[in-house]
Structure formats: C-alpha cells, structure tokens
C-alpha atoms as a PDB file:
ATOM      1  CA  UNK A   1      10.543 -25.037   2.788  1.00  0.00           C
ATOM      2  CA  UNK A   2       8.521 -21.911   3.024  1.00  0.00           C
ATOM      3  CA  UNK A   3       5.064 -20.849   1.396  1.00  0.00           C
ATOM      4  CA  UNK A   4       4.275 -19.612  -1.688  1.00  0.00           C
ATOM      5  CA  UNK A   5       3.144 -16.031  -1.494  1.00  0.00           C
ATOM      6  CA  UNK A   6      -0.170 -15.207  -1.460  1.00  0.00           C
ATOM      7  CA  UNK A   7      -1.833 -13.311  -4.132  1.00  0.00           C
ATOM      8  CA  UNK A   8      -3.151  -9.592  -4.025  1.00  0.00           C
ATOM      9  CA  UNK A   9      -6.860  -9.743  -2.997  1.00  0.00           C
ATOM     10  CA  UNK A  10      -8.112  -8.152  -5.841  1.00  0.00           C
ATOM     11  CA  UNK A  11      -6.713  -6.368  -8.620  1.00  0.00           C
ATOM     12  CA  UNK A  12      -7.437  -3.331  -6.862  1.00  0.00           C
ATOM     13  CA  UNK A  13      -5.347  -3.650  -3.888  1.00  0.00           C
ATOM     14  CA  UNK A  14      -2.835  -5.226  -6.177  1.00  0.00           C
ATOM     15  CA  UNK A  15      -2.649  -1.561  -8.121  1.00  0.00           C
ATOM     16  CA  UNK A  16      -3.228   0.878  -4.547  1.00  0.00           C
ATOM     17  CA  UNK A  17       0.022  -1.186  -3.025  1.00  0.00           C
ATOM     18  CA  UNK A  18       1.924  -0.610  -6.327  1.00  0.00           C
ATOM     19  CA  UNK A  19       0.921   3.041  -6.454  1.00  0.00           C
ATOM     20  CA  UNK A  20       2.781   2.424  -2.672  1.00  0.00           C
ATOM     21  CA  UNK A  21       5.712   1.103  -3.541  1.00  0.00           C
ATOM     22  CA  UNK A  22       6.429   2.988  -6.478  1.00  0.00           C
ATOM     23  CA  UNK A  23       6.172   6.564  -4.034  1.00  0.00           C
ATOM     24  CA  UNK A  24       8.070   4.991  -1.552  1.00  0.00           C
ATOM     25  CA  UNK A  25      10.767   4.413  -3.810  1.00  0.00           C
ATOM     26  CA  UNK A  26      10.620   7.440  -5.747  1.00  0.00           C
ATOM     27  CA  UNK A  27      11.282   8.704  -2.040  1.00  0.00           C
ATOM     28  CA  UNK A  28      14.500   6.410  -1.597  1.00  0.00           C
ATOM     29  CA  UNK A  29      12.552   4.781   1.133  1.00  0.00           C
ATOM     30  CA  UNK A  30      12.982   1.464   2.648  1.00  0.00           C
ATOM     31  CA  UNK A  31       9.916  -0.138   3.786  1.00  0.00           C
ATOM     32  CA  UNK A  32      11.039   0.185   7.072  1.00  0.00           C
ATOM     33  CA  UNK A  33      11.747   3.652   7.056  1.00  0.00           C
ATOM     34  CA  UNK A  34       8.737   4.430   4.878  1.00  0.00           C
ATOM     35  CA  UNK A  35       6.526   2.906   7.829  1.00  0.00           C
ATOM     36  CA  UNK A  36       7.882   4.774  10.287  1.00  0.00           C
ATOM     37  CA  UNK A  37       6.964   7.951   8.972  1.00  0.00           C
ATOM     38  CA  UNK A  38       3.285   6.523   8.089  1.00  0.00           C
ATOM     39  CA  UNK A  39       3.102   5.378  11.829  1.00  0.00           C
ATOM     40  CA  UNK A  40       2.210   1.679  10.615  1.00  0.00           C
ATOM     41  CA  UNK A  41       4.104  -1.572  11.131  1.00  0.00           C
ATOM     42  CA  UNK A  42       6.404  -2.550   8.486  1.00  0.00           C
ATOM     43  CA  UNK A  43       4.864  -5.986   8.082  1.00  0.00           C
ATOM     44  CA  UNK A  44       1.707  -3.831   7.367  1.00  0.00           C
ATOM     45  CA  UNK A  45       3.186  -1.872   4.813  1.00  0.00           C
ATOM     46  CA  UNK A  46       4.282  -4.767   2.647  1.00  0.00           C
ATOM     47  CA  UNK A  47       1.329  -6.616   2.966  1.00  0.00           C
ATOM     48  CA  UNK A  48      -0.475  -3.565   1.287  1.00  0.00           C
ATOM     49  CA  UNK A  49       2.178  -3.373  -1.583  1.00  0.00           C
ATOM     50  CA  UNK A  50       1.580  -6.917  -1.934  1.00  0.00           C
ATOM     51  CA  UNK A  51      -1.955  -6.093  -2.239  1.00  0.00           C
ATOM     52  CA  UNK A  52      -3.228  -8.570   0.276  1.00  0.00           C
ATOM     53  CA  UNK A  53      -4.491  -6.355   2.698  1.00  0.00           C
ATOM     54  CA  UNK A  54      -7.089  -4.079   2.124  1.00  0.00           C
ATOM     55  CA  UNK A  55      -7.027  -0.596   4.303  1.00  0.00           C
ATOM     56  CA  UNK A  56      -9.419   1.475   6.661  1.00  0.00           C
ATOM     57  CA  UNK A  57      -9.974   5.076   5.612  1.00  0.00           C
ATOM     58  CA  UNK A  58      -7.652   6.499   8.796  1.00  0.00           C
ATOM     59  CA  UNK A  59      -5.040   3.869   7.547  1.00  0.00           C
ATOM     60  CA  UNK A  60      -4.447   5.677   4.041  1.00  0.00           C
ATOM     61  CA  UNK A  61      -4.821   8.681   5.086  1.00  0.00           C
ATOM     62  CA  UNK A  62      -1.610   8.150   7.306  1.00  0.00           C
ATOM     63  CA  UNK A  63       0.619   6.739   4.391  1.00  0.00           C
ATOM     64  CA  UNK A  64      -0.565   9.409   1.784  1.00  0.00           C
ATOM     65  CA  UNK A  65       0.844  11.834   4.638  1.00  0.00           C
ATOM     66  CA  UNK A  66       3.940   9.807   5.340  1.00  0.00           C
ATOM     67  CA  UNK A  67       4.721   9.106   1.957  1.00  0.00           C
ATOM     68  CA  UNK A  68       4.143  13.000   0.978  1.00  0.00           C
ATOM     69  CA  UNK A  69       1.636  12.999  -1.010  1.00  0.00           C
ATOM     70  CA  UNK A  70      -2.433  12.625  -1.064  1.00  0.00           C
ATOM     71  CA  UNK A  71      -4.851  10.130  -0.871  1.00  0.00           C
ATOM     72  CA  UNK A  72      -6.379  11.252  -4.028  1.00  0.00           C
ATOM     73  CA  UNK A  73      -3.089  10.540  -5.872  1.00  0.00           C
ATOM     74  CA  UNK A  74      -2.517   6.757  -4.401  1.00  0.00           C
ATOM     75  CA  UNK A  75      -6.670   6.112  -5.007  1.00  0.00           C
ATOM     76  CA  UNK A  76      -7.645   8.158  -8.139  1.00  0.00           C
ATOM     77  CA  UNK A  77      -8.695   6.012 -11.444  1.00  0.00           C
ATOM     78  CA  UNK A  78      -7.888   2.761  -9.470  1.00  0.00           C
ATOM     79  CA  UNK A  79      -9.735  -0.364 -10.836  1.00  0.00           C
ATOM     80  CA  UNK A  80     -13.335  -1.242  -9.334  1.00  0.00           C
ATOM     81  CA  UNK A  81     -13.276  -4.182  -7.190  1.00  0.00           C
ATOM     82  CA  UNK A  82     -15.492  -7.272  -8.953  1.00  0.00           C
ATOM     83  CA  UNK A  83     -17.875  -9.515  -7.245  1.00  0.00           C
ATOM     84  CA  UNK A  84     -17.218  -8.511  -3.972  1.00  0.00           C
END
C-alpha cells in the first residue's frame, strides 16, 4: 500500500514547481530529459513541481537555463511565503 503524497510546502513552492512543469512541457520535455539538461536529478525535479522542496539560488538558476528561459520568468509575481 503506498503513501499518500505529501503536500507542497507552501503555496509558493506549490506555484514556482507549476511555473516548472508547465515550461517543461511547453518544451515537450519529460522530467527526465528536462533534468538532464538542468544538471539536477530527476527525483529532484519532481519534488520541486510537487512543490515540496524548496531551492538554493545556484539550483534555479540551473533549471531557468535548462528549461530556456530566466529565473525572473519562473519567480516573478509568485505568492509570499506566510508564517515562515
């Protein structure tokens, strides 16, 4: 019987690993294949389109590059995190 999935840490890393996904799809982009070319793990990569795993500064810097686009577009207008 296997676990049920853990919720996004906040609704900000629940919107940043959307903003994620949907680029990596608009790319036809596996997960796999998408973490390749942003030099992460794939488990890593769907953890942060899960939004359960927040991300160091180097970290999405190398998926806005992988994924073709900028940091500024995955972060802009994204949701302040609360109580934290």
């Amino acid at each position: 019987m296997s676990e049920p999935a853990k919720p996004p840490l906040n609704e900000t890393t629940r919107e940043f690993g959307a903003r994620i996904r949907a680029r990596r799809e608009e790319l036809g982009l596996s997960q796999e294949a998408a973490a390749v070319q942003c030099r992460i793990h794939w488990t890593q990569l769907g953890k942060v389109e899960r939004g359960q795993r927040s991300l160091r500064l180097e970290n999405i810097i190398k998926i806005a590059f992988g994924l073709s686009t900028t940091p500024g577009a995955l972060l802009d207008g994204l949701p302040q995190p609360v109580g934290e």
